[in-house]
C-alpha atoms as a PDB file:
ATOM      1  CA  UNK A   1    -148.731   2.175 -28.519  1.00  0.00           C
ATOM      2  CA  UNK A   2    -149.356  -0.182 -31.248  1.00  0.00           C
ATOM      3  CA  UNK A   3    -146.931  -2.613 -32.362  1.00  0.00           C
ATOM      4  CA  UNK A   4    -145.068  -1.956 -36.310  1.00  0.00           C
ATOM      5  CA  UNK A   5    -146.966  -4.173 -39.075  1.00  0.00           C
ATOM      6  CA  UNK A   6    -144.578  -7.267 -39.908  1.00  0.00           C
ATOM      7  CA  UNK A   7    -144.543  -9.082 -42.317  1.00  0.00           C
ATOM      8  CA  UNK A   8    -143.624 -12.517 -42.871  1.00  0.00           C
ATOM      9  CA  UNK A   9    -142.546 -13.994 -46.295  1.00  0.00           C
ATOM     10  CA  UNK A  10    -144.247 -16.917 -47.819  1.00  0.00           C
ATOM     11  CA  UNK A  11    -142.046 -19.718 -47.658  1.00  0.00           C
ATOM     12  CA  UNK A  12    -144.008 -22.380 -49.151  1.00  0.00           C
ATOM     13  CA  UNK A  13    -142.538 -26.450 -50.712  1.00  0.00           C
ATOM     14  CA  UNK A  14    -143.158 -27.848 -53.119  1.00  0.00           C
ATOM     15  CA  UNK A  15    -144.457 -30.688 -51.459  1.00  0.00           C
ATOM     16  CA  UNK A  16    -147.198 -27.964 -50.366  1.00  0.00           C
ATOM     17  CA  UNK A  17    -147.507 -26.853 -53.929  1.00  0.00           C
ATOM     18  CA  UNK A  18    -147.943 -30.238 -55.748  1.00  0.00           C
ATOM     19  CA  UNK A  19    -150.230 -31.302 -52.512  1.00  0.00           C
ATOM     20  CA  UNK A  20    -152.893 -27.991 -53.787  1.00  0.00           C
ATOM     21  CA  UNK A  21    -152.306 -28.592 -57.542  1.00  0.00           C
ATOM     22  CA  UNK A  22    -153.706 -32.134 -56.611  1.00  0.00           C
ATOM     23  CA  UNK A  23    -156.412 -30.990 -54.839  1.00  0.00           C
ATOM     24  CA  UNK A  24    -156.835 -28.324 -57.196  1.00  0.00           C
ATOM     25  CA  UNK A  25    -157.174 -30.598 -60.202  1.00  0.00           C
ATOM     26  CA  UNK A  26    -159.619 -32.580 -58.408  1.00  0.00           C
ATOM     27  CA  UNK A  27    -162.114 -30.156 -57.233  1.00  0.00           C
ATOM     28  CA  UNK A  28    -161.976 -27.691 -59.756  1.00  0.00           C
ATOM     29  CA  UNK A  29    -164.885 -29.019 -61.958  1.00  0.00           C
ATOM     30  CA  UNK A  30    -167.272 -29.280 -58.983  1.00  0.00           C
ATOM     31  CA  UNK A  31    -169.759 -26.910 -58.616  1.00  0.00           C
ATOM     32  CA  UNK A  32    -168.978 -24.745 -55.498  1.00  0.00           C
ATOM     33  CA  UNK A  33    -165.213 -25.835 -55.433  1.00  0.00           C
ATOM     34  CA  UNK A  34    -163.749 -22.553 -54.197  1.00  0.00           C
ATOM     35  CA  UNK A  35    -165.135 -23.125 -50.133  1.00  0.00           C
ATOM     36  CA  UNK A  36    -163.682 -27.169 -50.332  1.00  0.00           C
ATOM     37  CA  UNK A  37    -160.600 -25.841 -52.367  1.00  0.00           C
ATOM     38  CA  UNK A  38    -159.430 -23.111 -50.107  1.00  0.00           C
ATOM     39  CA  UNK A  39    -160.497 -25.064 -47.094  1.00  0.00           C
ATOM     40  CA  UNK A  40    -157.838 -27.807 -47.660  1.00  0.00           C
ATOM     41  CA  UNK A  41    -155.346 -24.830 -49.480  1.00  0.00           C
ATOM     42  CA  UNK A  42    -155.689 -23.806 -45.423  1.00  0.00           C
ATOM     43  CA  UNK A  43    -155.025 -26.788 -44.089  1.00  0.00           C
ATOM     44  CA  UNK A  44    -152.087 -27.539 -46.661  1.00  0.00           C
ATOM     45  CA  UNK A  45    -150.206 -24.019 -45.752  1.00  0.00           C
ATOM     46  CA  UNK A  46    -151.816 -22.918 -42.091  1.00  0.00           C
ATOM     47  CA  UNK A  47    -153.094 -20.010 -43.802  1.00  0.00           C
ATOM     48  CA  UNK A  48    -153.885 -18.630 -47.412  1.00  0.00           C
ATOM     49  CA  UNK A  49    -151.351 -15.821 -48.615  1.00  0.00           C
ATOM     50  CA  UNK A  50    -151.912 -13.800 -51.834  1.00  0.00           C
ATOM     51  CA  UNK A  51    -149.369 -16.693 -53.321  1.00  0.00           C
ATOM     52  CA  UNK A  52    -151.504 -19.421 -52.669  1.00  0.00           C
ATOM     53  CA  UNK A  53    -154.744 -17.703 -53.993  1.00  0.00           C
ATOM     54  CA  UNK A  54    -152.502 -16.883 -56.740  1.00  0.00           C
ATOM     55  CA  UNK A  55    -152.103 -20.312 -57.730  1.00  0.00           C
ATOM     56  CA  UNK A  56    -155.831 -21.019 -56.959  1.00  0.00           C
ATOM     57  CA  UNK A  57    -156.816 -18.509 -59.069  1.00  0.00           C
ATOM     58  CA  UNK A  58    -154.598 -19.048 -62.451  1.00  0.00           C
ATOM     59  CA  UNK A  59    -155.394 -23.505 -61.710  1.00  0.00           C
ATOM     60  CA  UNK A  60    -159.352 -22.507 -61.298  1.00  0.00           C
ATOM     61  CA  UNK A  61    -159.991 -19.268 -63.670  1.00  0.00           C
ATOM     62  CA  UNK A  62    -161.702 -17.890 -60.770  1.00  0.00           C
ATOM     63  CA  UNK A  63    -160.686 -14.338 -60.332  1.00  0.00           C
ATOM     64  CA  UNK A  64    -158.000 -13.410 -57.600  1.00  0.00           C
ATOM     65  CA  UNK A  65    -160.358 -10.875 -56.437  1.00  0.00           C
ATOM     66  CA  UNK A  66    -163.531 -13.273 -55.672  1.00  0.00           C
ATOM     67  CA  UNK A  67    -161.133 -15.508 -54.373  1.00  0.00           C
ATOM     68  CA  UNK A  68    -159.750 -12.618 -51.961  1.00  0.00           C
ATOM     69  CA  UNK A  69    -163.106 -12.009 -51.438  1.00  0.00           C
ATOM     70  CA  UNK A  70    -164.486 -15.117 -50.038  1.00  0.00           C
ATOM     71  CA  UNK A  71    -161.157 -15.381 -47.935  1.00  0.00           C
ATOM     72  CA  UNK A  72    -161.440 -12.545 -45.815  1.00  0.00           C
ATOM     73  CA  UNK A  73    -165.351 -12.804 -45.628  1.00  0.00           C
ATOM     74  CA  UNK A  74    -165.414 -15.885 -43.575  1.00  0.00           C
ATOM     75  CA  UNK A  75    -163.732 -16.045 -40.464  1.00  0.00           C
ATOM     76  CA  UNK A  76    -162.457 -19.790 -40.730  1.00  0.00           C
ATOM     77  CA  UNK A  77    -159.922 -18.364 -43.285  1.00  0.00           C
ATOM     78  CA  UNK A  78    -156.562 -16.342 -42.151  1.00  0.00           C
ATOM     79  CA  UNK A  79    -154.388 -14.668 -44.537  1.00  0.00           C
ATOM     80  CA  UNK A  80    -151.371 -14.658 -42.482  1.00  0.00           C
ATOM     81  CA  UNK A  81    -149.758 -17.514 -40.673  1.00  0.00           C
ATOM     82  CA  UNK A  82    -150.454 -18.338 -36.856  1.00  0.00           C
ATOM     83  CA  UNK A  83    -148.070 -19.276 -34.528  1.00  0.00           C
ATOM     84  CA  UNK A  84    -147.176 -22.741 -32.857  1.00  0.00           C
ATOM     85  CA  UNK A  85    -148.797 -21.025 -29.712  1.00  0.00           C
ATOM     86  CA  UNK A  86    -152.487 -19.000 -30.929  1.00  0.00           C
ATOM     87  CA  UNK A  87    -153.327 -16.518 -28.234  1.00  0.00           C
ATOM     88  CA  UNK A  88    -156.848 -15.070 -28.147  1.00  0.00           C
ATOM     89  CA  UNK A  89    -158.186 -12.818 -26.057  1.00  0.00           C
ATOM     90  CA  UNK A  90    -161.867 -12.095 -25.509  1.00  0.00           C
ATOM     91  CA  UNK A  91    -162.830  -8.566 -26.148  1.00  0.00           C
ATOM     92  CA  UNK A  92    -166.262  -9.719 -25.494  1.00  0.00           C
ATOM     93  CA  UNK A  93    -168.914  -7.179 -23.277  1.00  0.00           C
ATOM     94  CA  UNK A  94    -167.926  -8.630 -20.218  1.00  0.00           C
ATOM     95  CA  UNK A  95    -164.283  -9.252 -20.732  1.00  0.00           C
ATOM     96  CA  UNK A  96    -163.760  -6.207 -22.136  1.00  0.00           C
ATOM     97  CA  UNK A  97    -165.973  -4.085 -18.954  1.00  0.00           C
ATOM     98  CA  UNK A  98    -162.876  -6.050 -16.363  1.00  0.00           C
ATOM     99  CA  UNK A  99    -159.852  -4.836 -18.241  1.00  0.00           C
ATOM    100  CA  UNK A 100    -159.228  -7.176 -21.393  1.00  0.00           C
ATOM    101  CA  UNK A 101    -158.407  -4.057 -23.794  1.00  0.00           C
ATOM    102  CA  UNK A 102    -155.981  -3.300 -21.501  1.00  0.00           C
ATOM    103  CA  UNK A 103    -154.254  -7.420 -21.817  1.00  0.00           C
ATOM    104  CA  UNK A 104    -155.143  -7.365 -25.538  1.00  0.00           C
ATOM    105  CA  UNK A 105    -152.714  -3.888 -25.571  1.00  0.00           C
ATOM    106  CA  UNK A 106    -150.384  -5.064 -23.398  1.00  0.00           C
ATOM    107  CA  UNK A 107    -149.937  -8.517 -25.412  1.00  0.00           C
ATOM    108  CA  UNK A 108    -149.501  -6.394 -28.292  1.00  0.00           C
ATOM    109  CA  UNK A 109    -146.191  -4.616 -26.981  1.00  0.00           C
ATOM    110  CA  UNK A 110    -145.009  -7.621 -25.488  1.00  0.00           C
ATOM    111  CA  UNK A 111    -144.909  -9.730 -28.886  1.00  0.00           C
ATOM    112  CA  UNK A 112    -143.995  -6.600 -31.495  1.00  0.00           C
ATOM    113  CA  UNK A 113    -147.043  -7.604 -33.157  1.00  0.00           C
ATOM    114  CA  UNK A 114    -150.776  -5.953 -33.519  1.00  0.00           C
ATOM    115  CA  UNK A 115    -154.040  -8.614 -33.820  1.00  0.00           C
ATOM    116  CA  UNK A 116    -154.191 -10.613 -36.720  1.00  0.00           C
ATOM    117  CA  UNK A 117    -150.070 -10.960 -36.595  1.00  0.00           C
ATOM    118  CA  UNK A 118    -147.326 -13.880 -36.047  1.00  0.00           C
ATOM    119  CA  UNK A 119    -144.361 -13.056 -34.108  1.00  0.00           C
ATOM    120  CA  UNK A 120    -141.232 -13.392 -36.643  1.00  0.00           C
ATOM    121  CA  UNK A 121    -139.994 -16.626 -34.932  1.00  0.00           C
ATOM    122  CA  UNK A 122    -143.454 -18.153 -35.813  1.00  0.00           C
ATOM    123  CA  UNK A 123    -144.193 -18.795 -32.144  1.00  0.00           C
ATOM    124  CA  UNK A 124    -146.948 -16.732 -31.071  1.00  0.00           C
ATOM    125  CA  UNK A 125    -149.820 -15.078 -32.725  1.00  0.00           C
ATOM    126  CA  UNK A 126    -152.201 -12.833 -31.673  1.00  0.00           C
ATOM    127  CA  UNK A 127    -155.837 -12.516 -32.217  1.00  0.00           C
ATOM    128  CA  UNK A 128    -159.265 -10.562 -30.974  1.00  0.00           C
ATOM    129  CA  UNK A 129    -162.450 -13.018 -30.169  1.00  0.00           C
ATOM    130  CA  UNK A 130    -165.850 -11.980 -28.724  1.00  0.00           C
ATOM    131  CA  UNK A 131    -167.053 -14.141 -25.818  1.00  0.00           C
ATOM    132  CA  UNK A 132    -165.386 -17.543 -25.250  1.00  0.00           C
ATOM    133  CA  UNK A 133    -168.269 -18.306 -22.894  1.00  0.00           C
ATOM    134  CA  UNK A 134    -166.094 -17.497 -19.317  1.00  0.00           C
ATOM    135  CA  UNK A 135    -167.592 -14.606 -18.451  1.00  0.00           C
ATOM    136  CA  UNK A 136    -167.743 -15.778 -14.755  1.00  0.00           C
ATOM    137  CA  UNK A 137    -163.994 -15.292 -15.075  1.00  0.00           C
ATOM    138  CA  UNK A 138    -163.655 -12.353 -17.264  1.00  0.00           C
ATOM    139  CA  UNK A 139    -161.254 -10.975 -18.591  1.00  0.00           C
ATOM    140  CA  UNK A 140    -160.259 -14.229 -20.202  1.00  0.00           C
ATOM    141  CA  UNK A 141    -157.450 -15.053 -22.874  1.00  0.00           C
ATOM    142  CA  UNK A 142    -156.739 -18.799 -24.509  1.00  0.00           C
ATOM    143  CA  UNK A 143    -153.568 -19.684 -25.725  1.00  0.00           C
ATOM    144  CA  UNK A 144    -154.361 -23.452 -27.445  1.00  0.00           C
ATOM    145  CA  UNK A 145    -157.735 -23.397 -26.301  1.00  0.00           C
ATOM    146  CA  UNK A 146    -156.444 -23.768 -22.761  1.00  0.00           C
ATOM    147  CA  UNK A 147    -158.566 -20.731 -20.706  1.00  0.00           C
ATOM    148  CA  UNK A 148    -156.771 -18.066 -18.394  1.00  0.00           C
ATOM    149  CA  UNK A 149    -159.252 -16.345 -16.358  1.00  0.00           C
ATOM    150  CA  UNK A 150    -159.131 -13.420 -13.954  1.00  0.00           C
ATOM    151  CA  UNK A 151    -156.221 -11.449 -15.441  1.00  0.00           C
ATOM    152  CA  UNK A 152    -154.455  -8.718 -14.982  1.00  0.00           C
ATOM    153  CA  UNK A 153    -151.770  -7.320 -16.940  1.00  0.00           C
ATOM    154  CA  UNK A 154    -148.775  -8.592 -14.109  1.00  0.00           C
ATOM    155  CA  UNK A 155    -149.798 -12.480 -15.218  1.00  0.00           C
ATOM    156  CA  UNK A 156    -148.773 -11.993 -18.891  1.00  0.00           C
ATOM    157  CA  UNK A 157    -145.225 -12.543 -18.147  1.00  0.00           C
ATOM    158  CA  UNK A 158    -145.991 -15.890 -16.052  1.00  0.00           C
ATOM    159  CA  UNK A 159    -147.792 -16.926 -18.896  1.00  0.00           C
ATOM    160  CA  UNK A 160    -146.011 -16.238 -21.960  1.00  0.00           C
ATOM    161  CA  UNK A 161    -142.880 -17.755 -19.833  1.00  0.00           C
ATOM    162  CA  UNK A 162    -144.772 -21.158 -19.923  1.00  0.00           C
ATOM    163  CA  UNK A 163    -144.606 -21.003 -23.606  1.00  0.00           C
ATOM    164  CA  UNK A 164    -140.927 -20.420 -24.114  1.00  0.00           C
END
């Protein structure tokens, strides 16, 4: 069963806003200043909400929808915020043979959210990845870049319990 879409609202500062005006007003002249611009927009605010291109857009004169565009093109860009603790599990051929679609699933119920999602408290999130380059110890899952190999659905609990 899959987990009800959240949402969490944009809670921005304005430290954060005067930080991307600055970089804004900087970069905005450059040729090709949309990539550097919502680059460090992502590194200002974890992530780049419809606010935030907003803001990019109306500073820049670049319309909201190429902005949109390029944002959900590349991967290195989110649109929704990730949690203190990023858990990824590999959906990858040989991951996903050994049981990892059951994990990804079963992660899903567990945190109330689907892939791509932030738990409301901001603590976990919850993405797909294909092959972390484990496949000796498949089905794998990271949370932090730190590996968990040879799972089953019964070491979930264990895990997520180190993260509380």
């Amino acid at each position: 069963m899959l987990a009800k879409k959240q949402t969490v609202p944009f809670s921005g500062t304005k430290e954060q806003e005067e930080s991307l005006l600055k970089v804004i007003a900087e970069l905005k002249d450059e040729k090709g200043a949309l990539m550097p611009i919502l680059q460090k927009a992502q590194d200002i605010y974890g992530y780049l909400p419809i606010e935030v291109q907003t803001i990019i857009s109306n500073e820049t004169g670049i319309p909201l929808e190429k902005i949109y565009g390029v944002a959900t093109f590349y991967s290195q860009f989110t649109l929704s915020p990730k949690g203190k603790y990023q858990i990824s599990v590999c959906l990858g051929t040989a991951c996903y043979v050994k049981g990892s679609g059951d994990i990804y699933n079963a992660l899903m119920e567990k945190l109330g959210i689907v892939g791509g999602e932030c738990t409301p408290d901001g603590k976990f999130s919850l993405d797909a990845c294909r092959c972390v380059g484990a496949c000796g110890l498949a089905p794998v899952m990271m949370v932090n870049g730190e590996v968990y190999g040879r799972l089953t659905v019964d070491d979930l609990d264990d895990i997520l319990a180190k993260y509380e």
